[in-house]
C-alpha atoms as a PDB file:
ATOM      1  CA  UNK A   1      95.134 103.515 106.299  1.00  0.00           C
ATOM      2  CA  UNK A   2      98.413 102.540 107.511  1.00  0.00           C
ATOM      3  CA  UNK A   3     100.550  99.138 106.705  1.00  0.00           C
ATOM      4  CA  UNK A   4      99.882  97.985 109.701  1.00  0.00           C
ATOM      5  CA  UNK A   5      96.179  98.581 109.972  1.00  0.00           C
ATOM      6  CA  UNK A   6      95.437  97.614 106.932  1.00  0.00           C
ATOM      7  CA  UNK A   7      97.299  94.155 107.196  1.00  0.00           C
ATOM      8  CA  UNK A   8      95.301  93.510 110.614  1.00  0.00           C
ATOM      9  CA  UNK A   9      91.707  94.741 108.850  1.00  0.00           C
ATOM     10  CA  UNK A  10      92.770  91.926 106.147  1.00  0.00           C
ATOM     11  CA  UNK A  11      93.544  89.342 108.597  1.00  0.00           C
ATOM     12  CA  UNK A  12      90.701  89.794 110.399  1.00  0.00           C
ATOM     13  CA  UNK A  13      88.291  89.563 106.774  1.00  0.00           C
ATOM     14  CA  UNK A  14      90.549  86.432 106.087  1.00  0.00           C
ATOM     15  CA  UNK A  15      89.502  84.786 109.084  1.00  0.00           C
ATOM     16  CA  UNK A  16      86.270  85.538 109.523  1.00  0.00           C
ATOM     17  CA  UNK A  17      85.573  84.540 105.798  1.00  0.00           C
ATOM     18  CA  UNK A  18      87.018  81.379 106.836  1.00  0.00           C
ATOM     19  CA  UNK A  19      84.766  80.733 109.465  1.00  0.00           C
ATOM     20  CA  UNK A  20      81.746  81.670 106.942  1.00  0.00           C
ATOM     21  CA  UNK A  21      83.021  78.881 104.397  1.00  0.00           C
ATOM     22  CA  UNK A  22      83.390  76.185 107.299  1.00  0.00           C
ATOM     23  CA  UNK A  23      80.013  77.103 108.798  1.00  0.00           C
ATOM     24  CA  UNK A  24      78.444  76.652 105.507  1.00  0.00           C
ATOM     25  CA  UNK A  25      80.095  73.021 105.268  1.00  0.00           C
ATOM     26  CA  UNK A  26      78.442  72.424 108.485  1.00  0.00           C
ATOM     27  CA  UNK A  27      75.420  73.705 107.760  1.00  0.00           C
ATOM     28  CA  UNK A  28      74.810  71.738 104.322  1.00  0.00           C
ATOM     29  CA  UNK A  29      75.507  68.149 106.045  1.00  0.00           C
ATOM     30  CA  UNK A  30      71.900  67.876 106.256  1.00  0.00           C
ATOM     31  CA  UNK A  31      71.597  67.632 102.161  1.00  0.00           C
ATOM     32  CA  UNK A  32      73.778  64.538 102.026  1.00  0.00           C
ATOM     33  CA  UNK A  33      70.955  62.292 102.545  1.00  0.00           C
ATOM     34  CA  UNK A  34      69.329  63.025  99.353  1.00  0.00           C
ATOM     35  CA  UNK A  35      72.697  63.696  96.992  1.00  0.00           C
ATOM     36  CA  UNK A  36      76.202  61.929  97.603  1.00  0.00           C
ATOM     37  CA  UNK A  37      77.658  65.112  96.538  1.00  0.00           C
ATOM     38  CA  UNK A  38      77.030  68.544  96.721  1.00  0.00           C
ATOM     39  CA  UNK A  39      78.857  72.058  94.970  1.00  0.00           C
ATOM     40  CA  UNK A  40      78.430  75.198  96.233  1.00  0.00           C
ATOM     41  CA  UNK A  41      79.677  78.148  95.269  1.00  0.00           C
ATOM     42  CA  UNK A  42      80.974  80.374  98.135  1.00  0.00           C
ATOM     43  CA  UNK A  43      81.556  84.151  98.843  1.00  0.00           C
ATOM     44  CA  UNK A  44      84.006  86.290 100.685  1.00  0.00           C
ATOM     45  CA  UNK A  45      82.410  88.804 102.728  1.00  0.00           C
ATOM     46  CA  UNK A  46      83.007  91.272  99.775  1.00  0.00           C
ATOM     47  CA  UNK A  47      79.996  89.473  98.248  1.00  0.00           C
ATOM     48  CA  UNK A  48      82.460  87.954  94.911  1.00  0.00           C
ATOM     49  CA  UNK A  49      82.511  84.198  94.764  1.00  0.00           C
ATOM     50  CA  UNK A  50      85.671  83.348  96.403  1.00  0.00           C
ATOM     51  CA  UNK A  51      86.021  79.452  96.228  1.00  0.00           C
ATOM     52  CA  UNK A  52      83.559  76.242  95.941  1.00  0.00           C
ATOM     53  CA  UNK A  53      82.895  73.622  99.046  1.00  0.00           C
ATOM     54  CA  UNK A  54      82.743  70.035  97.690  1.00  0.00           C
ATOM     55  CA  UNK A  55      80.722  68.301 100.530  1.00  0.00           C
ATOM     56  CA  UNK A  56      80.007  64.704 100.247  1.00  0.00           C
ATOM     57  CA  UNK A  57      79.071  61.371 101.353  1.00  0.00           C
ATOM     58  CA  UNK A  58      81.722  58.538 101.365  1.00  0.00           C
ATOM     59  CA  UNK A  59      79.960  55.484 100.113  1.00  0.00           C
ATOM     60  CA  UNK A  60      82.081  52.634 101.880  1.00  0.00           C
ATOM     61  CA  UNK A  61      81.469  54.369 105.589  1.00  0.00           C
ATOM     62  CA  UNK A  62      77.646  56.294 105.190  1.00  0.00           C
ATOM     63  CA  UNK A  63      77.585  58.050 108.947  1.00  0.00           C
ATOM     64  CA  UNK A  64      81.349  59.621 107.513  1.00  0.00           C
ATOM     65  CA  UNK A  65      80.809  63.067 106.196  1.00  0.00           C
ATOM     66  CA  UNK A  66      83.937  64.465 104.473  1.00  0.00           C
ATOM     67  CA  UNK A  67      83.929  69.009 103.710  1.00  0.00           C
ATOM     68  CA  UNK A  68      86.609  70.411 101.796  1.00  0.00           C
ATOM     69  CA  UNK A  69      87.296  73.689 100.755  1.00  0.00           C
ATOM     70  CA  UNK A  70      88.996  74.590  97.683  1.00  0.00           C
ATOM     71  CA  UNK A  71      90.034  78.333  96.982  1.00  0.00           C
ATOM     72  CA  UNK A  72      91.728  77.847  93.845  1.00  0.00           C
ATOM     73  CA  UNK A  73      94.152  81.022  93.306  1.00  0.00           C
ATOM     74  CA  UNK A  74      95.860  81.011  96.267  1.00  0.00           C
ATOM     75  CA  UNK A  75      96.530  85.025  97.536  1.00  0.00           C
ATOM     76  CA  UNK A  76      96.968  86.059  94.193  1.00  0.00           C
ATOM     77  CA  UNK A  77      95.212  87.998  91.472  1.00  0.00           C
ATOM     78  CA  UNK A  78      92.446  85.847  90.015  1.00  0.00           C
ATOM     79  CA  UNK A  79      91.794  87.708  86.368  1.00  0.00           C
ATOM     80  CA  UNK A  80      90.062  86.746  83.533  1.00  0.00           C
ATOM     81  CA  UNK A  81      90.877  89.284  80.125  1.00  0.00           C
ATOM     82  CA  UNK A  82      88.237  88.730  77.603  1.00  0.00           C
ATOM     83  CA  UNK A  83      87.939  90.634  73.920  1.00  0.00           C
ATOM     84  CA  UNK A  84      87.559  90.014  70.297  1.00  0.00           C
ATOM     85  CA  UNK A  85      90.172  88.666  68.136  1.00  0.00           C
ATOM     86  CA  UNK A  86      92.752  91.264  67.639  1.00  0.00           C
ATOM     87  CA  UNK A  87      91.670  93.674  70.510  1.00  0.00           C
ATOM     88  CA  UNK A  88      94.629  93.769  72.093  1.00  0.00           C
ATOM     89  CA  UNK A  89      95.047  90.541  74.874  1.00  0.00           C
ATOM     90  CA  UNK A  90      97.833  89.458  73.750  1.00  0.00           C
ATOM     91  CA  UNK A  91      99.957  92.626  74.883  1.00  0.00           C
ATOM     92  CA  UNK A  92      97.791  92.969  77.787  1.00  0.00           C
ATOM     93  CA  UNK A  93      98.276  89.872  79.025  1.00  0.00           C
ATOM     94  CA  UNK A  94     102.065  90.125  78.935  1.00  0.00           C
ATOM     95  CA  UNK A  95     102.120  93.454  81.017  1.00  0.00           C
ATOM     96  CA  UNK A  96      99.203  91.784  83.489  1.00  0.00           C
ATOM     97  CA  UNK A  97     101.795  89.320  84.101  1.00  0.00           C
ATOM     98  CA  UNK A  98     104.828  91.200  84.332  1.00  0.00           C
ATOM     99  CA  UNK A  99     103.888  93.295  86.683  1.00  0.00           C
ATOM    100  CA  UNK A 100     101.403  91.131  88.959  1.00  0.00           C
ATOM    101  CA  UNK A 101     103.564  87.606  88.676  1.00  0.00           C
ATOM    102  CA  UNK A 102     100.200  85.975  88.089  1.00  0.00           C
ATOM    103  CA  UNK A 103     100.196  82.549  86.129  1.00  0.00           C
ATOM    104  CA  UNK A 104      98.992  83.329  82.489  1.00  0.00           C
ATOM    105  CA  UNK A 105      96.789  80.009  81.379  1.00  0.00           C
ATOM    106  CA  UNK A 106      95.791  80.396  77.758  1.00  0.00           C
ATOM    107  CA  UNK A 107      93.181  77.260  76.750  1.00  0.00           C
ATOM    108  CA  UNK A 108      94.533  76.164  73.548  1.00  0.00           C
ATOM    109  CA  UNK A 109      98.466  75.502  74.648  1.00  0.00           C
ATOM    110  CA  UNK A 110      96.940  74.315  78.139  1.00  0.00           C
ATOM    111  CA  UNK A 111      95.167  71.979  76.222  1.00  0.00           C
ATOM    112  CA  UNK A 112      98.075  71.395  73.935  1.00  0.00           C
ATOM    113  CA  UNK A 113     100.649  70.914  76.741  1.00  0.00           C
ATOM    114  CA  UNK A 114      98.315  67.924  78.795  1.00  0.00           C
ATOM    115  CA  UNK A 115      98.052  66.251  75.134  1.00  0.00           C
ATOM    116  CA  UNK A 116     101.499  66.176  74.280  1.00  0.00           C
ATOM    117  CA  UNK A 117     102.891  65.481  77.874  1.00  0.00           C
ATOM    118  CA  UNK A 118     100.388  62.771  78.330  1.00  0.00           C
ATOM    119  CA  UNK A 119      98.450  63.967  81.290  1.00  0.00           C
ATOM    120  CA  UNK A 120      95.808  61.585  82.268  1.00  0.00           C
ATOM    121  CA  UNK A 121      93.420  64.636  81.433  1.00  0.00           C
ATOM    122  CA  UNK A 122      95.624  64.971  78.673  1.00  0.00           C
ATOM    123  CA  UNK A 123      94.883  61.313  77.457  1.00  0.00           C
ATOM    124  CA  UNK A 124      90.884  61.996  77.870  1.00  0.00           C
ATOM    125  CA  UNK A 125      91.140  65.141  75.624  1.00  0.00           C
ATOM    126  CA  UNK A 126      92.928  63.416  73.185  1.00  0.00           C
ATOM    127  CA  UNK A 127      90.298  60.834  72.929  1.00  0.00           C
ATOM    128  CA  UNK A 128      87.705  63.129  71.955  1.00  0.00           C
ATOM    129  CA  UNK A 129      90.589  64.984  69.262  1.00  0.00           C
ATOM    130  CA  UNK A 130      91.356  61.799  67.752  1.00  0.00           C
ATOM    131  CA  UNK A 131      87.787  60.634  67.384  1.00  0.00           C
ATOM    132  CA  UNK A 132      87.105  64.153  65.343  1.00  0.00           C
ATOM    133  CA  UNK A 133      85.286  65.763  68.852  1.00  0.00           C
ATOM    134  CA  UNK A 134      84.765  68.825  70.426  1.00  0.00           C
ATOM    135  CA  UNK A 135      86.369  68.723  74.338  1.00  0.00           C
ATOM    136  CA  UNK A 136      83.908  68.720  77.164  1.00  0.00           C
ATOM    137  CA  UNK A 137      83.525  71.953  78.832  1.00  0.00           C
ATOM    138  CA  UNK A 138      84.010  69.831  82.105  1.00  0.00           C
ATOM    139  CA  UNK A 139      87.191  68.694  81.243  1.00  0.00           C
ATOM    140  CA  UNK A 140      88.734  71.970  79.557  1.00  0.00           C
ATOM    141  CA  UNK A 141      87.819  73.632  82.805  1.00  0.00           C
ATOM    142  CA  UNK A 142      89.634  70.706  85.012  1.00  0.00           C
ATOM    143  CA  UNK A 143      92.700  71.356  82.845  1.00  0.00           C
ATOM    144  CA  UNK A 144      92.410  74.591  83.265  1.00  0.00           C
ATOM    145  CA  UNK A 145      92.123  74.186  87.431  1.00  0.00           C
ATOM    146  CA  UNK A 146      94.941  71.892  86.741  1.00  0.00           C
ATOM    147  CA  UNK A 147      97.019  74.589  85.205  1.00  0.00           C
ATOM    148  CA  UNK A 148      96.135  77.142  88.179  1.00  0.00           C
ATOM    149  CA  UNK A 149      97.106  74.946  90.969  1.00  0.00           C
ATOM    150  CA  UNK A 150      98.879  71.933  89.573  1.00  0.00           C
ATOM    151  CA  UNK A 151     102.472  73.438  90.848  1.00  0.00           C
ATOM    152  CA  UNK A 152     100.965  74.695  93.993  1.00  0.00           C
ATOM    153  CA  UNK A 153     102.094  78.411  93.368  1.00  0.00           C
ATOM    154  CA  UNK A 154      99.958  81.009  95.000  1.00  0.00           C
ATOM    155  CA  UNK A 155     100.891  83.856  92.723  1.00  0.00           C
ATOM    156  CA  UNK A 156      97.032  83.950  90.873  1.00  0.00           C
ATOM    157  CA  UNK A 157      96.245  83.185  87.088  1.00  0.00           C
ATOM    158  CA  UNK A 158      95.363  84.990  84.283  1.00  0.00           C
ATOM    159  CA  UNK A 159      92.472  82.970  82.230  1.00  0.00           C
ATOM    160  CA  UNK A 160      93.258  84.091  78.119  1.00  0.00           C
ATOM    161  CA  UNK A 161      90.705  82.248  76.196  1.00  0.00           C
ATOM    162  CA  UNK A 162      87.678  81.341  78.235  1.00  0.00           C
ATOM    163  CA  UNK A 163      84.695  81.609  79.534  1.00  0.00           C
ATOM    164  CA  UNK A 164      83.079  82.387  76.412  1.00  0.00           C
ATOM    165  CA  UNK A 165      79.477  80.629  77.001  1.00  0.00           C
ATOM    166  CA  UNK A 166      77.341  80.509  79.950  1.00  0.00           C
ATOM    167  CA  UNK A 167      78.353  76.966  80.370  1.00  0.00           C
ATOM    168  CA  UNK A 168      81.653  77.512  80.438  1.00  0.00           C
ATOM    169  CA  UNK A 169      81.182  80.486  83.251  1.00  0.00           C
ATOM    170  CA  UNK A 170      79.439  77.669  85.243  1.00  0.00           C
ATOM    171  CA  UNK A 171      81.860  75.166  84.601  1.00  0.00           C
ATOM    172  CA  UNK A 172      84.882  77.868  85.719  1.00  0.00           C
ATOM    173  CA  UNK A 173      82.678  78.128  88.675  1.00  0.00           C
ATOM    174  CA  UNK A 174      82.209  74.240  89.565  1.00  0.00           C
ATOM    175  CA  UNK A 175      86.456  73.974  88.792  1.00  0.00           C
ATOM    176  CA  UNK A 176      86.965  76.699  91.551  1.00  0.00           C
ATOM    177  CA  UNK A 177      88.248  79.331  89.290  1.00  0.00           C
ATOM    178  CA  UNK A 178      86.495  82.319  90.489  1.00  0.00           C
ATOM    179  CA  UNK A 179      87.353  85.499  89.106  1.00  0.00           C
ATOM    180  CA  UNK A 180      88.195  88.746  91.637  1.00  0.00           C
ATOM    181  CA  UNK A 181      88.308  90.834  88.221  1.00  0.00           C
ATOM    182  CA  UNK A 182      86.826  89.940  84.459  1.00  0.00           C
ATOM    183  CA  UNK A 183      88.465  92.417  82.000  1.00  0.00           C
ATOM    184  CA  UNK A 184      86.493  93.097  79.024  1.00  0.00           C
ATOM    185  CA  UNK A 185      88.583  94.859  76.030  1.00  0.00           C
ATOM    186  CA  UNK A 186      85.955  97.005  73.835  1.00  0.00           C
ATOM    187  CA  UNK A 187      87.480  97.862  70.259  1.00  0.00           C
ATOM    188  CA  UNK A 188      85.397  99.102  67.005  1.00  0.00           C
ATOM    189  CA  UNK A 189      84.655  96.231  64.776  1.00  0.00           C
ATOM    190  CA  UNK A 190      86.320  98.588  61.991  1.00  0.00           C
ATOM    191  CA  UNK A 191      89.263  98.770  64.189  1.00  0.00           C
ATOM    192  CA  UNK A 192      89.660  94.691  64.651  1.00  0.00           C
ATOM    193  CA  UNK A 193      89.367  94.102  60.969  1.00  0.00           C
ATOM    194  CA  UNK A 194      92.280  96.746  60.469  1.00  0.00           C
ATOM    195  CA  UNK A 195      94.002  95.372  62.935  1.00  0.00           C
ATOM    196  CA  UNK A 196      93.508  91.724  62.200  1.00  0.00           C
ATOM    197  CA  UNK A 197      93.990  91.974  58.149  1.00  0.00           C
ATOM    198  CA  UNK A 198      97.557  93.523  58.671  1.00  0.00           C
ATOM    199  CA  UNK A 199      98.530  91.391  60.943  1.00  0.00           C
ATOM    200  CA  UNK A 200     102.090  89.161  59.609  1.00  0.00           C
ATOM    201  CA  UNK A 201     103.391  86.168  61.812  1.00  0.00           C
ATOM    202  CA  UNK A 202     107.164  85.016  61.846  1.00  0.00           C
ATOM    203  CA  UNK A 203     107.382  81.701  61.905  1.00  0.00           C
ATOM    204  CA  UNK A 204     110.875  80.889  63.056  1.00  0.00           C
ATOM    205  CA  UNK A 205     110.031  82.584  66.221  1.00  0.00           C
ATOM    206  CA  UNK A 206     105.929  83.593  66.637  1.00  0.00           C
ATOM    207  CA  UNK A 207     106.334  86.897  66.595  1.00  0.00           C
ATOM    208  CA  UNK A 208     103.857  89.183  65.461  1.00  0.00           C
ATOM    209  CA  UNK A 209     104.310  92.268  63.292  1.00  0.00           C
ATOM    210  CA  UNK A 210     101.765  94.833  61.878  1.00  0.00           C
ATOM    211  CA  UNK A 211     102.222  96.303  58.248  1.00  0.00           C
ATOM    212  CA  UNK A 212     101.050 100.031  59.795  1.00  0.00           C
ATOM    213  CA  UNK A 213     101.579 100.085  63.588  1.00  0.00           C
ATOM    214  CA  UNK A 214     104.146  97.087  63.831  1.00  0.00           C
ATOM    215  CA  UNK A 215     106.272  96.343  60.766  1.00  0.00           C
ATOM    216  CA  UNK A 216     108.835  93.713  60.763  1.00  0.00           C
ATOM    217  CA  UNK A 217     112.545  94.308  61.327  1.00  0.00           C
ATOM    218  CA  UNK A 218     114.100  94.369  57.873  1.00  0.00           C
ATOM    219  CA  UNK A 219     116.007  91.232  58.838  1.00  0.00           C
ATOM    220  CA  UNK A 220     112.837  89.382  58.936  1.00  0.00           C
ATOM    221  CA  UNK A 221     110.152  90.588  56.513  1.00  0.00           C
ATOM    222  CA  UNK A 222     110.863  88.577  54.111  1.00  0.00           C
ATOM    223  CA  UNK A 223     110.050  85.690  55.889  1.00  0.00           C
ATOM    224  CA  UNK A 224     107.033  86.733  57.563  1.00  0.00           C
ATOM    225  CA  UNK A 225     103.270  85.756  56.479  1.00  0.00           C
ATOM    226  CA  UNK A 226     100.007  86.097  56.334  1.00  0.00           C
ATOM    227  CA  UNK A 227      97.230  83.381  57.745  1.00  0.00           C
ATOM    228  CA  UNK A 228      94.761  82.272  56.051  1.00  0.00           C
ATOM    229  CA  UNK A 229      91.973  83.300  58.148  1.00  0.00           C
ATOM    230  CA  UNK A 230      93.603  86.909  58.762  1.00  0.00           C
ATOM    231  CA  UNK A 231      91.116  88.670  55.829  1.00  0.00           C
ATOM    232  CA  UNK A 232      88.080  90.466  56.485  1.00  0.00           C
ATOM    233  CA  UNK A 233      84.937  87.951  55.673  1.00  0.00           C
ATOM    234  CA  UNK A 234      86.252  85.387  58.281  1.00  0.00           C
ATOM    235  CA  UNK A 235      87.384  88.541  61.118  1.00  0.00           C
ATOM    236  CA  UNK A 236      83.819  89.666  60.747  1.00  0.00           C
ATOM    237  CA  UNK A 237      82.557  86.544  61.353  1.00  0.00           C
ATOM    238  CA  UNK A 238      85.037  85.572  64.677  1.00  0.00           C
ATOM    239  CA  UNK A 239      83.790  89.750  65.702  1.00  0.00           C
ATOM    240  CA  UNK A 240      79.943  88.640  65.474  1.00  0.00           C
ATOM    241  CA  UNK A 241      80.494  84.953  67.169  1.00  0.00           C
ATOM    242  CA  UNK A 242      82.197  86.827  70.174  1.00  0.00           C
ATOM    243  CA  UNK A 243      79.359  89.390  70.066  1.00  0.00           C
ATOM    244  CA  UNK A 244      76.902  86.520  70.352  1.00  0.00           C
ATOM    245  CA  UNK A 245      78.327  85.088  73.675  1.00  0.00           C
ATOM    246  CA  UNK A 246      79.535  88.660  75.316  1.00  0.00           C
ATOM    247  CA  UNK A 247      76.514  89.375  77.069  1.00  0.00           C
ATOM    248  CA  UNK A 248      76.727  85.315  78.821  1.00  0.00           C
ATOM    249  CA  UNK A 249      80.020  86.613  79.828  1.00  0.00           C
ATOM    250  CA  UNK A 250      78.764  89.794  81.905  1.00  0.00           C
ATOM    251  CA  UNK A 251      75.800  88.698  83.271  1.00  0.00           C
ATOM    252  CA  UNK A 252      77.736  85.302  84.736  1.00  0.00           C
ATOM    253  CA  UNK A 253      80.044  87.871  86.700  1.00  0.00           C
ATOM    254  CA  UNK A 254      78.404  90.234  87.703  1.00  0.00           C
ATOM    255  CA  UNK A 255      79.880  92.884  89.494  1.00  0.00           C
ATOM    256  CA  UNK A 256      83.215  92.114  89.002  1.00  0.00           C
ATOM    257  CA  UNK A 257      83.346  92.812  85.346  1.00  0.00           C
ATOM    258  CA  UNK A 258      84.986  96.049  83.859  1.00  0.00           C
ATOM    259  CA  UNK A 259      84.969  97.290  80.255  1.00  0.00           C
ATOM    260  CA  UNK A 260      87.987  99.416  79.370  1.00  0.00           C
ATOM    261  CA  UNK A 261      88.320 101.171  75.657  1.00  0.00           C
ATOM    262  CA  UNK A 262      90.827  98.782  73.734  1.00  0.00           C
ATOM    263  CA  UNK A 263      91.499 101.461  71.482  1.00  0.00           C
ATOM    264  CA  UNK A 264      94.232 103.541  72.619  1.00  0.00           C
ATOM    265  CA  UNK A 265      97.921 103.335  73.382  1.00  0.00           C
ATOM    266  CA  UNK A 266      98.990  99.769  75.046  1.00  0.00           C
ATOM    267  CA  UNK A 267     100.101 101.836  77.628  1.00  0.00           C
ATOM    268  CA  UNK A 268      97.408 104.103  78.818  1.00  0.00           C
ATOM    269  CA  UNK A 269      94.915 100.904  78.009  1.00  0.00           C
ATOM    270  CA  UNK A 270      97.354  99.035  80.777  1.00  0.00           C
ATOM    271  CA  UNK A 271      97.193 101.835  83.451  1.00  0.00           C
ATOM    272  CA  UNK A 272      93.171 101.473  83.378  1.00  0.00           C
ATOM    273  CA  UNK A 273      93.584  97.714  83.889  1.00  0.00           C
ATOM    274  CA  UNK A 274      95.821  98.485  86.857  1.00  0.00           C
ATOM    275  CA  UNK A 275      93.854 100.913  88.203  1.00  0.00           C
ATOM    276  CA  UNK A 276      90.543  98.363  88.273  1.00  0.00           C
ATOM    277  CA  UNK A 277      92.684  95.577  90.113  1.00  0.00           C
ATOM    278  CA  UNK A 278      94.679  97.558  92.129  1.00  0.00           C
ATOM    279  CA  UNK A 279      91.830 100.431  93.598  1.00  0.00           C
ATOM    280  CA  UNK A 280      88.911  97.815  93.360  1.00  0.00           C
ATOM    281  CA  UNK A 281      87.305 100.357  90.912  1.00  0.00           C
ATOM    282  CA  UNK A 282      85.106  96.933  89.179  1.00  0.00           C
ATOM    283  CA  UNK A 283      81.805  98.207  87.413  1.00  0.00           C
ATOM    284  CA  UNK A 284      78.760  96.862  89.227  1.00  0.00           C
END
């Protein structure tokens, strides 16, 4: 199809997918008189969940009805990467974002960024750190909405780290963060404890190094280490959690979730990724 066609065919889908999330606002008015506020989840006419309408009841004027849309991603890609520990995000992730300019939002330094710059979401996670507590779901998804759009850029985001549980897929959901692709890495459990138990960390700059496929420059080995939990009792044990929760993680996105084999080359593992987000080839 040519440029010019094809920017038309998308205007037109833009539009009239706008007109479907209005109508919908319209349409679910009549449910305010038995809930002050109401989430639904909305799809484009490609049949993926595209955005969530708040729609609700102001409490200091009753016959007011307030709808608002929120498409949180802007024109972007909207990508999750999902994988064991040690399949290969990491690298992935860097390429995803070189080459698509997306935002990449990983939970823990989202988490650790509102905490030390004293977010007011930053100052309720906290709360629950100090006090020896696991974070709400809720509110790790509202920092991670808050880390999508919080600088208004519409280049897309790159989700490293969650949804792991089916609450967290519905909580991603009720944020607005609605994936266009999930990418799920697939890697041998041999291959991950290999991978994992050679793995040696710099600490004067975070690098990481491999003792077979990555070693250190000689400038550095010295220096670099080991962690603790880098041995294979503790890998198997992260491998069979992930396994556990995998399954909540395809059947929450369906149809726009594609497996590609982790264990290859970084490069021809990158050119599959590209080829599901840029030719729409996501498994049903």
């Amino acid at each position: 199809m040519a440029a010019p066609a094809l920017a038309r065919t998308r205007k037109s889908a833009h539009v009239a997918t706008t007109a479907v999330l209005l109508a919908t606002c319209i349409m679910a008015f009549v449910l305010l008189s038995r809930s002050p506020e109401i989430g639904i989840s909305l799809r484009s006419l490609s049949g993926n969940v595209s955005g969530r309408a708040l729609i609700y009841r102001d409490s200091m004027r009753p016959t007011t009805r307030v709808c608002a849309v929120e498409m949180a991603g802007g024109g972007g890609k909207r990508i999750i990467i999902s994988g064991a520990p040690a399949s290969g995000k990491g690298t992935q992730c860097e390429l995803i974002v070189k080459k698509y300019g997306v935002k990449h939002i990983s939970t823990g330094d989202a988490l650790r960024a509102h905490v030390r710059n004293q977010s007011e979401l930053g100052k309720q996670a906290k709360a629950f750190m100090d006090a020896g507590d696991l974070v709400p779901d809720d509110l790790i998804m509202k920092i991670m909405r808050e880390e999508a759009l919080g600088d208004g850029d519409a280049s897309g985001w790159l989700l490293d780290g969650v949804p792991r549980t089916a609450p967290q897929v519905e909580a991603l959901n009720e944020a607005g963060l609605v994936p266009e692709a999930v990418i799920l890495l697939e890697v041998p459990d041999d291959v991950l404890v290999e991978r994992c138990v050679g793995r040696l960390f710099d600490p004067e700059t975070g690098n990481v190094y491999h003792r077979t496929y990555f070693p250190p420059p000689a400038d550095v080995a010295d220096r670099c280490i080991t962690r603790s939990d880098d041995n294979e009792e503790t890998m198997r044990n992260r491998i069979s959690q992930f396994k556990k929760n995998r399954q909540s993680l395809i059947d929450g996105y369906k149809g726009v979730v594609v497996s590609i084999d982790g264990n290859r080359d970084k490069n021809e593992v990158f050119k599959d990724i590209c080829t599901a987000l840029d030719h729409n080839t996501i498994a049903a």
